[in-house]
C-alpha atoms as a PDB file:
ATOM      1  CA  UNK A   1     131.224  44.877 121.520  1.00  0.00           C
ATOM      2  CA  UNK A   2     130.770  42.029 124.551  1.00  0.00           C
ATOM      3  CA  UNK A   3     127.207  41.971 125.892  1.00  0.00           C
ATOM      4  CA  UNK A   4     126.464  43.252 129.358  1.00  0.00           C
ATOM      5  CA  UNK A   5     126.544  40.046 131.668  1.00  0.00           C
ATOM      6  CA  UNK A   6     123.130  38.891 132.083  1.00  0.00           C
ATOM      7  CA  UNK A   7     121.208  39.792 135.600  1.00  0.00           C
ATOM      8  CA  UNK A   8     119.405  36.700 136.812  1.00  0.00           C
ATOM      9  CA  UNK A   9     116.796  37.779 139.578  1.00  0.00           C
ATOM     10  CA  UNK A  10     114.914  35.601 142.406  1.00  0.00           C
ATOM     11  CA  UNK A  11     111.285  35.689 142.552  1.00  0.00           C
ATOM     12  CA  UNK A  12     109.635  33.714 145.225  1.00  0.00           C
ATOM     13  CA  UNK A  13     106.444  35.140 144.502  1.00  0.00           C
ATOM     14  CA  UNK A  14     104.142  36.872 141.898  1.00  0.00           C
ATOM     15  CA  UNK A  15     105.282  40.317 143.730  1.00  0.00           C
ATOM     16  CA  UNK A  16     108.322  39.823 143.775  1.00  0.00           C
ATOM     17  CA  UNK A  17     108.373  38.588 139.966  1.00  0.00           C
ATOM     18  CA  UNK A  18     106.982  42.182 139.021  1.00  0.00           C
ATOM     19  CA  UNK A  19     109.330  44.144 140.819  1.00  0.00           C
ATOM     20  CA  UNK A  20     112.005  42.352 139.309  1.00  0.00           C
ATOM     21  CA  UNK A  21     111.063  42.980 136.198  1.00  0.00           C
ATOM     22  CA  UNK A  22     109.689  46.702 136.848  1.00  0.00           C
ATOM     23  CA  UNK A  23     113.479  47.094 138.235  1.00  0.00           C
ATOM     24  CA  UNK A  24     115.625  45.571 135.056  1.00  0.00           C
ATOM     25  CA  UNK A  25     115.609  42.223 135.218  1.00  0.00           C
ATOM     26  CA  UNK A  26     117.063  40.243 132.645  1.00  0.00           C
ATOM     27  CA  UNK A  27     115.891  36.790 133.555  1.00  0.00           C
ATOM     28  CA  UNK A  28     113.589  35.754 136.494  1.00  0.00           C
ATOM     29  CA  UNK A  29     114.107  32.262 138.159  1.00  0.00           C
ATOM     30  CA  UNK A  30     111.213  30.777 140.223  1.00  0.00           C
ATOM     31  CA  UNK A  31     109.696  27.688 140.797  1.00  0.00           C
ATOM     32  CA  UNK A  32     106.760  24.987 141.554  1.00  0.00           C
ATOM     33  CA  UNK A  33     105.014  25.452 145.116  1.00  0.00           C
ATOM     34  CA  UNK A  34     106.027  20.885 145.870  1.00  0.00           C
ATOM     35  CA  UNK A  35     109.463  19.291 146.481  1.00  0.00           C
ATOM     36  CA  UNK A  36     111.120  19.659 143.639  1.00  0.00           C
ATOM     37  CA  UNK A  37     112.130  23.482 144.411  1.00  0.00           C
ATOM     38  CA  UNK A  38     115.153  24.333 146.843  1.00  0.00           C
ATOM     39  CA  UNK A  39     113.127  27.065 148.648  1.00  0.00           C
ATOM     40  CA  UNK A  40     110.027  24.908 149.046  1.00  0.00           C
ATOM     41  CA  UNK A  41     108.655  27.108 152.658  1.00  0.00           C
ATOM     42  CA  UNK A  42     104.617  27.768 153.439  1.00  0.00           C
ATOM     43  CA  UNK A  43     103.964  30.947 151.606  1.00  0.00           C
ATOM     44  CA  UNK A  44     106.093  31.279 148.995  1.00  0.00           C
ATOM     45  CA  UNK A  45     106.322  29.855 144.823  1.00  0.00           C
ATOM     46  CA  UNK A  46     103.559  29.280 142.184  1.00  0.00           C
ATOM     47  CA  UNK A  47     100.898  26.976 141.153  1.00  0.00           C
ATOM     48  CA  UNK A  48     100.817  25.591 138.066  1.00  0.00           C
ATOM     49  CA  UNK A  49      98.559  27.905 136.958  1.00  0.00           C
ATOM     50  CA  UNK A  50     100.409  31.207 138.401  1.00  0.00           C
ATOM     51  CA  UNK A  51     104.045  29.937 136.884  1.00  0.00           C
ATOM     52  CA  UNK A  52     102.468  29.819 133.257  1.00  0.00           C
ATOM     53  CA  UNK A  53     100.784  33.033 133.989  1.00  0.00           C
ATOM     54  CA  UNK A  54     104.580  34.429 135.358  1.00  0.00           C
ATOM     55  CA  UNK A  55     106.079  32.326 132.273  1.00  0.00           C
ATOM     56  CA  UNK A  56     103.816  34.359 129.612  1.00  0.00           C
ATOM     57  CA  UNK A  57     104.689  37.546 131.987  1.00  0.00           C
ATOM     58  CA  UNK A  58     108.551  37.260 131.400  1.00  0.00           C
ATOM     59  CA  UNK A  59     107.894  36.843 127.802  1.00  0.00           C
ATOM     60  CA  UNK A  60     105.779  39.707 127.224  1.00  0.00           C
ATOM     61  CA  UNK A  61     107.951  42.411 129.256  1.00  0.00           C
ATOM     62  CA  UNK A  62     111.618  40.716 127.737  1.00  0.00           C
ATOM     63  CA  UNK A  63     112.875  39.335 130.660  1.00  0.00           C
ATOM     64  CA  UNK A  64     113.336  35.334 130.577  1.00  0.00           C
ATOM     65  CA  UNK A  65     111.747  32.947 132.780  1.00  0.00           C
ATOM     66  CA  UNK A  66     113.997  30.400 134.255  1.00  0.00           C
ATOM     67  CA  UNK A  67     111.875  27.462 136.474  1.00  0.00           C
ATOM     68  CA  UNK A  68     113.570  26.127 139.069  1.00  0.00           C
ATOM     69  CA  UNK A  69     113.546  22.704 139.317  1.00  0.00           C
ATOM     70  CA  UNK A  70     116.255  21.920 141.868  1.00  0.00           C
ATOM     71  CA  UNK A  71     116.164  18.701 144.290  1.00  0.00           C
ATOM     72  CA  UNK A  72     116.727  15.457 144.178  1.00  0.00           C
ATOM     73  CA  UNK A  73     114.170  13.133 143.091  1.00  0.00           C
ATOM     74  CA  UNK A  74     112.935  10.064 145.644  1.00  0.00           C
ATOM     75  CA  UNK A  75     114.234   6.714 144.666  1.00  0.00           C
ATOM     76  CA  UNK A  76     112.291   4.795 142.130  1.00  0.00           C
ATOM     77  CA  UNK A  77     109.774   7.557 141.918  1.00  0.00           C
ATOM     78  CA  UNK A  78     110.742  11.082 140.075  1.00  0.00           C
ATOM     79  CA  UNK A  79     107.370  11.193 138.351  1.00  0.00           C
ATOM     80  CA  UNK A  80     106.310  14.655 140.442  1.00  0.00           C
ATOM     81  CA  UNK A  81     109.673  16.127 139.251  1.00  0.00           C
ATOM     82  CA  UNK A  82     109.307  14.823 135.104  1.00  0.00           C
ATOM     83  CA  UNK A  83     105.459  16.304 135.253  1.00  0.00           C
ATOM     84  CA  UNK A  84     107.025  19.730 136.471  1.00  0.00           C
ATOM     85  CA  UNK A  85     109.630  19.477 133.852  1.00  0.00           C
ATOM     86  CA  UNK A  86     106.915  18.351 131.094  1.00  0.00           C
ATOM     87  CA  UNK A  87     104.608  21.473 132.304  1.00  0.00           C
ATOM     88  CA  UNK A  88     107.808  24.046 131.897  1.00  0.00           C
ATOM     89  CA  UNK A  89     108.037  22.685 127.785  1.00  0.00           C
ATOM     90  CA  UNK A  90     104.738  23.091 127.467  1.00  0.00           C
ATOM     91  CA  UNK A  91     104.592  26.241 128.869  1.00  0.00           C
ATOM     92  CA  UNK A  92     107.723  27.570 126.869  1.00  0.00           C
ATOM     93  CA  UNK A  93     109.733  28.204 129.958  1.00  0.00           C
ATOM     94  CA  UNK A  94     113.368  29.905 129.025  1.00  0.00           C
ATOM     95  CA  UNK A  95     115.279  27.180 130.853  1.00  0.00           C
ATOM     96  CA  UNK A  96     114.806  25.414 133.473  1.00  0.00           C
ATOM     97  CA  UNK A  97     117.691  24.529 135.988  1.00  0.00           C
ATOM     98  CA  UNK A  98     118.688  21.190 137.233  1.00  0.00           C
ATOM     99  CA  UNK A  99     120.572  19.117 139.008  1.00  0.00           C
ATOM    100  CA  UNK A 100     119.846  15.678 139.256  1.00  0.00           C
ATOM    101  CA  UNK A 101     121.490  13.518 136.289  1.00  0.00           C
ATOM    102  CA  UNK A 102     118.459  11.380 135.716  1.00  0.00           C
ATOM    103  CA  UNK A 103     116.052  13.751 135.799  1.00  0.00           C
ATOM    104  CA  UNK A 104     118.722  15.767 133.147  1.00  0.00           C
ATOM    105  CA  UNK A 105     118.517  12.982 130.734  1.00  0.00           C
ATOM    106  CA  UNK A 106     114.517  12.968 130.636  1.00  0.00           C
ATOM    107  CA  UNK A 107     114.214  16.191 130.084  1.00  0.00           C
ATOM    108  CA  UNK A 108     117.410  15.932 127.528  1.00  0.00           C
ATOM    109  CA  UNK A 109     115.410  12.834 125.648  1.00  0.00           C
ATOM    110  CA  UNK A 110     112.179  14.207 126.321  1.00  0.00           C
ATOM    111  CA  UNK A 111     112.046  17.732 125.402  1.00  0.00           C
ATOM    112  CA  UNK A 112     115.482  18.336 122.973  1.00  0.00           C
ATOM    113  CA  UNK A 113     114.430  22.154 122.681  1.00  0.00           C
ATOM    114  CA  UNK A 114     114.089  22.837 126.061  1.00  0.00           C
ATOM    115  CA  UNK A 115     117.025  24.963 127.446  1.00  0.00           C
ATOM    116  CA  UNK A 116     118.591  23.037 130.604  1.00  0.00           C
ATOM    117  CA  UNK A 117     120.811  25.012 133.318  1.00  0.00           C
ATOM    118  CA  UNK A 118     122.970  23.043 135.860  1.00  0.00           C
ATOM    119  CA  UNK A 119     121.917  24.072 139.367  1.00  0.00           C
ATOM    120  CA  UNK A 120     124.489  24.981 141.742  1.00  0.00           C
ATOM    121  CA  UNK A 121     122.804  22.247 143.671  1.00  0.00           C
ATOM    122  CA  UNK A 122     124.744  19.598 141.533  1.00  0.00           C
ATOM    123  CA  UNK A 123     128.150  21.395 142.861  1.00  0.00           C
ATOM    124  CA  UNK A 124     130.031  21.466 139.167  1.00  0.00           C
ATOM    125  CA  UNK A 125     133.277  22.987 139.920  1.00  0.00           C
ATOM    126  CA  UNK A 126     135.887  22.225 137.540  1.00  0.00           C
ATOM    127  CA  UNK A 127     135.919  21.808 133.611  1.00  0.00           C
ATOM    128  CA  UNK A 128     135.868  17.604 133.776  1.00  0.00           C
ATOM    129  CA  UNK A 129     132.832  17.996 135.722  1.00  0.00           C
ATOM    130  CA  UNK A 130     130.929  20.821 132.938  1.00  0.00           C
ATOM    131  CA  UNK A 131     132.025  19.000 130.126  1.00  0.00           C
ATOM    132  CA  UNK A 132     130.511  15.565 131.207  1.00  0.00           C
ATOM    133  CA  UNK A 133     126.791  17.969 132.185  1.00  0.00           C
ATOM    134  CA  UNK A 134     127.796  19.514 128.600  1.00  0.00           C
ATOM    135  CA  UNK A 135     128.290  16.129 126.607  1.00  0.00           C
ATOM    136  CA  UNK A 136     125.221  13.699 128.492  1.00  0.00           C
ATOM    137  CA  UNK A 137     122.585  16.465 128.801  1.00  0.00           C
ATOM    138  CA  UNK A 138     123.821  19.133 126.363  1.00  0.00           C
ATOM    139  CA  UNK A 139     123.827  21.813 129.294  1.00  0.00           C
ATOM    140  CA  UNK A 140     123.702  25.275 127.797  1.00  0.00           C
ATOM    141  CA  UNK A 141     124.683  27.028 131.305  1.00  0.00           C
ATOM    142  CA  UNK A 142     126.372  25.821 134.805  1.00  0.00           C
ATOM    143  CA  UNK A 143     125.856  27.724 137.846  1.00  0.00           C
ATOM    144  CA  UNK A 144     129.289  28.101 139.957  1.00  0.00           C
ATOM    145  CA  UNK A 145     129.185  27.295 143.488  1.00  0.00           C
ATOM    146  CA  UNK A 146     130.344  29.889 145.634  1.00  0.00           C
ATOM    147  CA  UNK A 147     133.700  28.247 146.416  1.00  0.00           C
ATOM    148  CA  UNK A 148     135.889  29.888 143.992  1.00  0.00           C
ATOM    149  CA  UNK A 149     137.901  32.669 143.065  1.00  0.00           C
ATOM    150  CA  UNK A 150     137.619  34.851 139.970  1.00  0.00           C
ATOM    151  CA  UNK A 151     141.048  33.400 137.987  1.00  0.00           C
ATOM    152  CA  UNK A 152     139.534  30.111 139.004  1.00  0.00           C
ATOM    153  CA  UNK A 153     136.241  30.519 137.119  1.00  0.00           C
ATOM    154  CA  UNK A 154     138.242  32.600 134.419  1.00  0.00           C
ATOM    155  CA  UNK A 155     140.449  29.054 134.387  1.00  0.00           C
ATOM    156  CA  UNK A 156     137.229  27.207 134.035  1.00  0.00           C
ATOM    157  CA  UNK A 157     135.408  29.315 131.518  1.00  0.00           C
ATOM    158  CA  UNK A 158     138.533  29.101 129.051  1.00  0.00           C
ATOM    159  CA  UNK A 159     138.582  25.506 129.649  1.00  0.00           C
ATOM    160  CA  UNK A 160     134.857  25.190 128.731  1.00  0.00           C
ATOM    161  CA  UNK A 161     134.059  28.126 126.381  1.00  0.00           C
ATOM    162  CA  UNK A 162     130.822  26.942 124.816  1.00  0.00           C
ATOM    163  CA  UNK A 163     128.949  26.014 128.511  1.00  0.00           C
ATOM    164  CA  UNK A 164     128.057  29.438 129.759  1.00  0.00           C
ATOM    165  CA  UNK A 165     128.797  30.130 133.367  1.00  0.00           C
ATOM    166  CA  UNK A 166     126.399  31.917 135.840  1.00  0.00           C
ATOM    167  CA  UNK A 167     127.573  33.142 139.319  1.00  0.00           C
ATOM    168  CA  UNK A 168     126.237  34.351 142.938  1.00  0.00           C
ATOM    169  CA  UNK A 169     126.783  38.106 143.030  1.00  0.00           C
ATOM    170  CA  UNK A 170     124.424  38.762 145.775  1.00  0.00           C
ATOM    171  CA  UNK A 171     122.304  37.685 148.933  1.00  0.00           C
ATOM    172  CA  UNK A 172     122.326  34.637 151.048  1.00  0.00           C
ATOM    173  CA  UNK A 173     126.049  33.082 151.236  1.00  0.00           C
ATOM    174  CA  UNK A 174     126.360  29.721 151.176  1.00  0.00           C
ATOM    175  CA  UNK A 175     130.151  28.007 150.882  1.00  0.00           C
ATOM    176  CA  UNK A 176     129.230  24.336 151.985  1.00  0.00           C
ATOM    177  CA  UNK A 177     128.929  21.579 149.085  1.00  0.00           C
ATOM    178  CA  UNK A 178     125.982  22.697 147.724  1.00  0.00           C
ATOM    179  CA  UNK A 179     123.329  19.269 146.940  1.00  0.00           C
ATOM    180  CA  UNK A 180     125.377  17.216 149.621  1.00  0.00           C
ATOM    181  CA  UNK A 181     124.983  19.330 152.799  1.00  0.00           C
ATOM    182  CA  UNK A 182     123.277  16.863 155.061  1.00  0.00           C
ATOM    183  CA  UNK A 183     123.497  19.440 158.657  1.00  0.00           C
ATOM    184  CA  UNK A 184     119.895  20.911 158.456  1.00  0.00           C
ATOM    185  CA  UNK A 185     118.704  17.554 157.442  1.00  0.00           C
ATOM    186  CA  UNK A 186     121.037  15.748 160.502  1.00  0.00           C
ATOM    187  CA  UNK A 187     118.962  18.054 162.951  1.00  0.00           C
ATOM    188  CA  UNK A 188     115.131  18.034 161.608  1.00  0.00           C
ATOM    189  CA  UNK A 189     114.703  14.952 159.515  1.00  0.00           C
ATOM    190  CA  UNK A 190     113.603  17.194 156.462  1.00  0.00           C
ATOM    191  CA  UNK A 191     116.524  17.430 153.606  1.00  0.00           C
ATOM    192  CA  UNK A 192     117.007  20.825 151.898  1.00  0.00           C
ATOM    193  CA  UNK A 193     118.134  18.509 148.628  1.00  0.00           C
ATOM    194  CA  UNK A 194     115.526  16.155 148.969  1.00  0.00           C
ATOM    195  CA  UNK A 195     112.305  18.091 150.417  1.00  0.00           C
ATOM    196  CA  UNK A 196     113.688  21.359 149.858  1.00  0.00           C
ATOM    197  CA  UNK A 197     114.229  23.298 153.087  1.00  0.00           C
ATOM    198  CA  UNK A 198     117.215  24.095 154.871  1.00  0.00           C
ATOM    199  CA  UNK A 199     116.279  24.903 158.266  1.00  0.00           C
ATOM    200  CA  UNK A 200     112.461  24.762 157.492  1.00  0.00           C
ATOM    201  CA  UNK A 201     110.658  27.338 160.257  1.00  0.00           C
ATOM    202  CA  UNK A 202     108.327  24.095 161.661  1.00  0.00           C
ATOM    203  CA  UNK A 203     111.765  22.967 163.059  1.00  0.00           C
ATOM    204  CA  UNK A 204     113.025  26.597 164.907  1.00  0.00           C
ATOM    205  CA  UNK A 205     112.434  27.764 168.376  1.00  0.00           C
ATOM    206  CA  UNK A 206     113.639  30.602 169.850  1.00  0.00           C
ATOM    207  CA  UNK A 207     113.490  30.899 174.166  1.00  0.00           C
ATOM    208  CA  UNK A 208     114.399  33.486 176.241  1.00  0.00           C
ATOM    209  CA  UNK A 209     116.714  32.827 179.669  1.00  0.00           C
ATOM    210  CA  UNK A 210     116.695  36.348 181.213  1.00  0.00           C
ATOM    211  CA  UNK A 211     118.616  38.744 178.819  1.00  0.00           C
ATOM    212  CA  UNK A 212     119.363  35.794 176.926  1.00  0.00           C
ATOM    213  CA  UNK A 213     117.864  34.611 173.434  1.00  0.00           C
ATOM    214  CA  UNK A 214     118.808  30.807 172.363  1.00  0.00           C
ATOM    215  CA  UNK A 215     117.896  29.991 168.731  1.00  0.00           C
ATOM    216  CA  UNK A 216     117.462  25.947 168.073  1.00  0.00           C
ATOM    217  CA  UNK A 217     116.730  23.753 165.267  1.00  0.00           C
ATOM    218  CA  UNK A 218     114.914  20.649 166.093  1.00  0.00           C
ATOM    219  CA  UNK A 219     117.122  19.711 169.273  1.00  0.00           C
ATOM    220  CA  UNK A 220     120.432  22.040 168.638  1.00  0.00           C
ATOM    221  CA  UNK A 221     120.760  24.972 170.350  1.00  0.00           C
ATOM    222  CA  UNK A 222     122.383  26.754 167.116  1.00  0.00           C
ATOM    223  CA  UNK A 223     123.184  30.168 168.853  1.00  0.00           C
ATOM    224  CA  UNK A 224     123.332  32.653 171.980  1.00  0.00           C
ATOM    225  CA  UNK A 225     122.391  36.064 171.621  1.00  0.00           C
ATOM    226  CA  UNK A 226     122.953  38.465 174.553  1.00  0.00           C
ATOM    227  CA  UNK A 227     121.401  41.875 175.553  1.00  0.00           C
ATOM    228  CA  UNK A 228     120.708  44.127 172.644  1.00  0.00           C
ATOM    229  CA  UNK A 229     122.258  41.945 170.162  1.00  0.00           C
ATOM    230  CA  UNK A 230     119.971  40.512 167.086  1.00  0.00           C
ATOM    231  CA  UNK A 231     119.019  37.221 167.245  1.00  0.00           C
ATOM    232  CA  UNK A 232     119.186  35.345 163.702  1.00  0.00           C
ATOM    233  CA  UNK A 233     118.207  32.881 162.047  1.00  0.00           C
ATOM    234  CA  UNK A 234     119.215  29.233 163.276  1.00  0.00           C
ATOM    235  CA  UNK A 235     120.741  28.052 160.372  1.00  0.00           C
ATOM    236  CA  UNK A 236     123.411  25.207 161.237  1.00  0.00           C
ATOM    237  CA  UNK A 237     126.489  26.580 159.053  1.00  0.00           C
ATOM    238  CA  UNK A 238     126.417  29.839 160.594  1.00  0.00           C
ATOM    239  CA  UNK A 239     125.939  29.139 164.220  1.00  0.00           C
ATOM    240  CA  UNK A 240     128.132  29.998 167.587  1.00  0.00           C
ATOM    241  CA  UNK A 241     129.801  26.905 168.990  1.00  0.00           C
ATOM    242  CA  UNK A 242     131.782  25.940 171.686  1.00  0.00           C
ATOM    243  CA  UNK A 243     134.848  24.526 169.865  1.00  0.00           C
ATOM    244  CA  UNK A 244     138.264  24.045 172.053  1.00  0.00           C
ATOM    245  CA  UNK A 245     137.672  26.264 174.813  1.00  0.00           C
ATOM    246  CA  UNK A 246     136.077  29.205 172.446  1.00  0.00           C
ATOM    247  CA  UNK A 247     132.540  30.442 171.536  1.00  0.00           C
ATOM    248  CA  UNK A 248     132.908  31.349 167.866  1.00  0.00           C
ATOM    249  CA  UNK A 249     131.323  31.148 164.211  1.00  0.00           C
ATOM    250  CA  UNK A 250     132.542  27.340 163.475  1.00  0.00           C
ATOM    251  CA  UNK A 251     131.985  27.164 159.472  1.00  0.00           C
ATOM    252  CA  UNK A 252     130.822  30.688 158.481  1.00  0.00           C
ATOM    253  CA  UNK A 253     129.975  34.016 159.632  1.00  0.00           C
ATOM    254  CA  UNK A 254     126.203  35.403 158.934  1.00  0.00           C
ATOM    255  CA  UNK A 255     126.632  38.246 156.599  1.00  0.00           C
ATOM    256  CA  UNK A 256     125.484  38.096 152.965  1.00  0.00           C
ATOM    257  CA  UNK A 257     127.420  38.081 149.838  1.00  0.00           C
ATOM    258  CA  UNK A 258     127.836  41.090 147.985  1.00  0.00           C
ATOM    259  CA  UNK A 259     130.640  41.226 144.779  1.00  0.00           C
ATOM    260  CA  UNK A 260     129.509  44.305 143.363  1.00  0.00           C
ATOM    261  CA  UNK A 261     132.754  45.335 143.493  1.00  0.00           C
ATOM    262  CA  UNK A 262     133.651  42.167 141.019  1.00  0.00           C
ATOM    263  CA  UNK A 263     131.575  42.782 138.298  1.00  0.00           C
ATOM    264  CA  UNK A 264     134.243  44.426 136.029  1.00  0.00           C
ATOM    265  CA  UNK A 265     136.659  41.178 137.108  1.00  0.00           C
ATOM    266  CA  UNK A 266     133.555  38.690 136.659  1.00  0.00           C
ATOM    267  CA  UNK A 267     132.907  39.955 133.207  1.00  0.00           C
ATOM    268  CA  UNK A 268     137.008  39.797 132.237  1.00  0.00           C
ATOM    269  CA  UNK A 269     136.637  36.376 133.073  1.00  0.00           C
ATOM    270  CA  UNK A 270     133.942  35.803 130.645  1.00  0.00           C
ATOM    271  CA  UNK A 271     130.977  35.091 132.993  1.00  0.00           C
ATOM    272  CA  UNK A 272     127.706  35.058 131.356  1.00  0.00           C
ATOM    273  CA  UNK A 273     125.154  35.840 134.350  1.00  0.00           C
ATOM    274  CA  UNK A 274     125.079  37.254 137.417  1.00  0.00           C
ATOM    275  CA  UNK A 275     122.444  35.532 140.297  1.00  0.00           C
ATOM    276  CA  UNK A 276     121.176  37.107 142.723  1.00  0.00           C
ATOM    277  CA  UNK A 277     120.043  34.795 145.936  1.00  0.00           C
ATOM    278  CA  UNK A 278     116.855  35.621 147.610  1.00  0.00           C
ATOM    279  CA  UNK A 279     113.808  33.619 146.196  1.00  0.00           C
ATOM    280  CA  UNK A 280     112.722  33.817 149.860  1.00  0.00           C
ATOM    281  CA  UNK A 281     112.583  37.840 150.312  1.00  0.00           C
ATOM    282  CA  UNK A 282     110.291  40.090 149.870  1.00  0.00           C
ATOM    283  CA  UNK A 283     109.659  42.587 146.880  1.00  0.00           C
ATOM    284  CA  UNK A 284     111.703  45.566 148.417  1.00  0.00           C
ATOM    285  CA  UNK A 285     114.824  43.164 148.779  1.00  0.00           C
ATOM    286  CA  UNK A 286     114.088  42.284 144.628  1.00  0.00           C
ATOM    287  CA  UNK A 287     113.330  45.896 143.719  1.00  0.00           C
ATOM    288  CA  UNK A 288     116.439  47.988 145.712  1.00  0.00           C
ATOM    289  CA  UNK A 289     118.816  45.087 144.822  1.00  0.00           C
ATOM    290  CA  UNK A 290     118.456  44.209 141.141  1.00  0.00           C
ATOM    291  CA  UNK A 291     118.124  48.160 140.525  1.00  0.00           C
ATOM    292  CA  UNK A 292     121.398  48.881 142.292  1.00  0.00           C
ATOM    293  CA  UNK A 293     122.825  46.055 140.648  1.00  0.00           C
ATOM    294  CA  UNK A 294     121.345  46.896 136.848  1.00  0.00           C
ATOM    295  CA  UNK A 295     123.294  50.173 137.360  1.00  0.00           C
ATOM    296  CA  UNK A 296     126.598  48.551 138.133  1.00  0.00           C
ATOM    297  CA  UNK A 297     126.340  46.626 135.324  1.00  0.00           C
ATOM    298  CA  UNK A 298     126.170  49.548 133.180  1.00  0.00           C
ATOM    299  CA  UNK A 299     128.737  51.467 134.815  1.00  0.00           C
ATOM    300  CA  UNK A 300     126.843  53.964 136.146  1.00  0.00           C
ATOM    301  CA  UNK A 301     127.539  55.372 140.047  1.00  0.00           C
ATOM    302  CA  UNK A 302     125.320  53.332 142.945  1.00  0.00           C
ATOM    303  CA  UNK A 303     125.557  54.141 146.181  1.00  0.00           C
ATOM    304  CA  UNK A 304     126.928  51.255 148.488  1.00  0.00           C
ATOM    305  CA  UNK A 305     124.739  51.960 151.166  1.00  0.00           C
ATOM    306  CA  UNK A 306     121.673  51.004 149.222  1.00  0.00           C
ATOM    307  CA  UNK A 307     121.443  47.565 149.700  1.00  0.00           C
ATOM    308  CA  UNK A 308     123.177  47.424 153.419  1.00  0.00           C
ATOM    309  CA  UNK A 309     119.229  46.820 154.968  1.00  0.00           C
ATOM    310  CA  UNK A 310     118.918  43.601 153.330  1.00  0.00           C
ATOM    311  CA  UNK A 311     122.148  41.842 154.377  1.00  0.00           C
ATOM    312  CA  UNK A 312     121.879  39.254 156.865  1.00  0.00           C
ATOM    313  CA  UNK A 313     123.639  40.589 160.401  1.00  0.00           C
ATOM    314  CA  UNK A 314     124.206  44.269 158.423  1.00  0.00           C
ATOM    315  CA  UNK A 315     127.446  43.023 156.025  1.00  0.00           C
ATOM    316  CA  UNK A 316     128.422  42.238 153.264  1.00  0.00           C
ATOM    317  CA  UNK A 317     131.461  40.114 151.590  1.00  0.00           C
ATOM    318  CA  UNK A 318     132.948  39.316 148.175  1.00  0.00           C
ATOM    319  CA  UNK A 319     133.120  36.109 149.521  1.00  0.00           C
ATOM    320  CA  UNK A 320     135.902  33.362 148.271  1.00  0.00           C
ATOM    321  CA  UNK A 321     135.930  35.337 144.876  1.00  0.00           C
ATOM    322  CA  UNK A 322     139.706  37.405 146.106  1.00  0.00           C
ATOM    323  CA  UNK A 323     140.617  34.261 147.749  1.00  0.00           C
ATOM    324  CA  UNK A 324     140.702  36.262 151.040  1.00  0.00           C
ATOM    325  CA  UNK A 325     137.736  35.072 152.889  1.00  0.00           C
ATOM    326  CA  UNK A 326     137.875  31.917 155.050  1.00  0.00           C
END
């Protein structure tokens, strides 16, 4: 009998690490409190000292501890990002997840038992591109970017049986090229795949004009919000702009990603993991979502509803997955 797919679970805290676990976790991914994590904000991640105490954690209650270590080094100086890799050995972390090829062959040279994932942040997409992480680094897993459709990642798994695959299933949706996304970066000077923040909340402003709310990053206004209407986030990729005459959502709409409904197509396919997105939410968002999602998983009956609170602007979409969503 085929193994229930994995449930990989965000924690961007110690909090939020417990209730992941306390609500099924299989695996737990976190990361360093410094640069070389992709949700590097004021308040959230670990010390040194509180990700081996997490690390030892996952061990004890069966859930594995995945670090995190997922921008792009500075030129001519990676040495923060090979001590964080050298600490996760050392600490027996699960795996730790990647994506810049340098920093990849280190740890490959370095450590030769240490497990090594393939961020989403190095964009892999097809089977050339997973066998050449496969072959230089000996990459155990890749995780998909959230461009594709289920027969595509069936296409790619057959292709590339012995690289497991891990996909999004829930929270935050992202569809631009994940590690090369320069738009937050254009607009505040600080690089999500660099420093670690997209949209970091030093650059954001939000002003009132009588009944209207304007959201900005750095200099761009990034959205209107009339009377009575909530005012989000300003994240570039899912702002209102003038294009052509029209006021609309140029590159995405804000809603999250939810493919519950997938999960008996994902694991036809052959997908390994499931992710959930959220490393910068609080506990209730880790608890209610990875306990609806431990149920699907099992077959049993969840009620849709449950996780409608934590979606960004109150919906939810499979996404490219049907090849339906533009």
């Amino acid at each position: 009998m085929t193994a229930p797919m994995e449930l990989v679970c965000p924690a961007g805290t110690p909090a939020a690490l417990t209730a992941a676990i306390d609500a099924g976790a299989d695996a737990v991914y976190f990361g360093f409190r410094d640069r070389t994590n992709a949700r590097n904000f004021p308040g959230l991640n670990f010390s040194e000292k509180e990700l081996g105490d997490a690390i030892q954690t996952c061990k004890a209650r069966g859930a594995r501890p995945m670090i995190a270590i997922n921008t792009y080094p500075d030129a001519g100086d990676d040495s923060l990002w090979r001590r964080n890799v050298d600490i996760c050995a050392e600490a027996g972390a699960g795996a730790v997840i990647l994506c810049d090829m340098g920093l990849a062959g280190y740890a490959a040279k370095r450590h030769p038992d240490l497990r090594l994932h393939l961020s989403v942040q190095a964009s892999a997409s097809n089977a050339p591109a997973v066998r050449f992480y496969r072959d230089a680094f000996n990459i155990r897993r890749v995780v998909l970017p959230r461009v594709l459709t289920v027969e595509q990642i069936a296409a790619l798994i057959a292709a590339v049986p012995d690289v497991e695959t891990e996909v999004f299933v829930f929270g935050g949706l992202c569809v631009m090229a994940e590690g090369r996304c320069s738009m937050s970066s254009y607009a505040t000077g600080v690089s999500p795949n660099k420093d670690g923040a997209c949209s970091p909340a030093s650059h954001v402003r939000y002003e009132e004009q009588g009944e209207i709310m304007i959201s900005r990053l750095g200099h761009f206004t990034v959205n209107r919000f009339g009377a009575g209407e909530q005012a989000g986030y300003p994240t570039p990729c899912k702002g209102r702009y003038q294009v052509q005459g029209r006021e609309m959502h140029l590159f995405e709409d804000p809603c999250s990603l939810d493919a519950t409904p997938l999960l008996p197509d994902f694991a036809r396919a052959g997908v390994t993991a499931l992710k959930v997105e959220g490393r910068q939410r609080g506990k209730a968002y880790v608890a209610q979502v990875v306990k609806t999602l431990k149920a699907a998983i099992h077959g049993q009956a969840t009620d849709p509803s449950a996780a409608r609170p934590f979606m960004e602007g109150g919906g939810g979409t499979t996404g490219v997955y049907v090849g339906t969503w533009h």
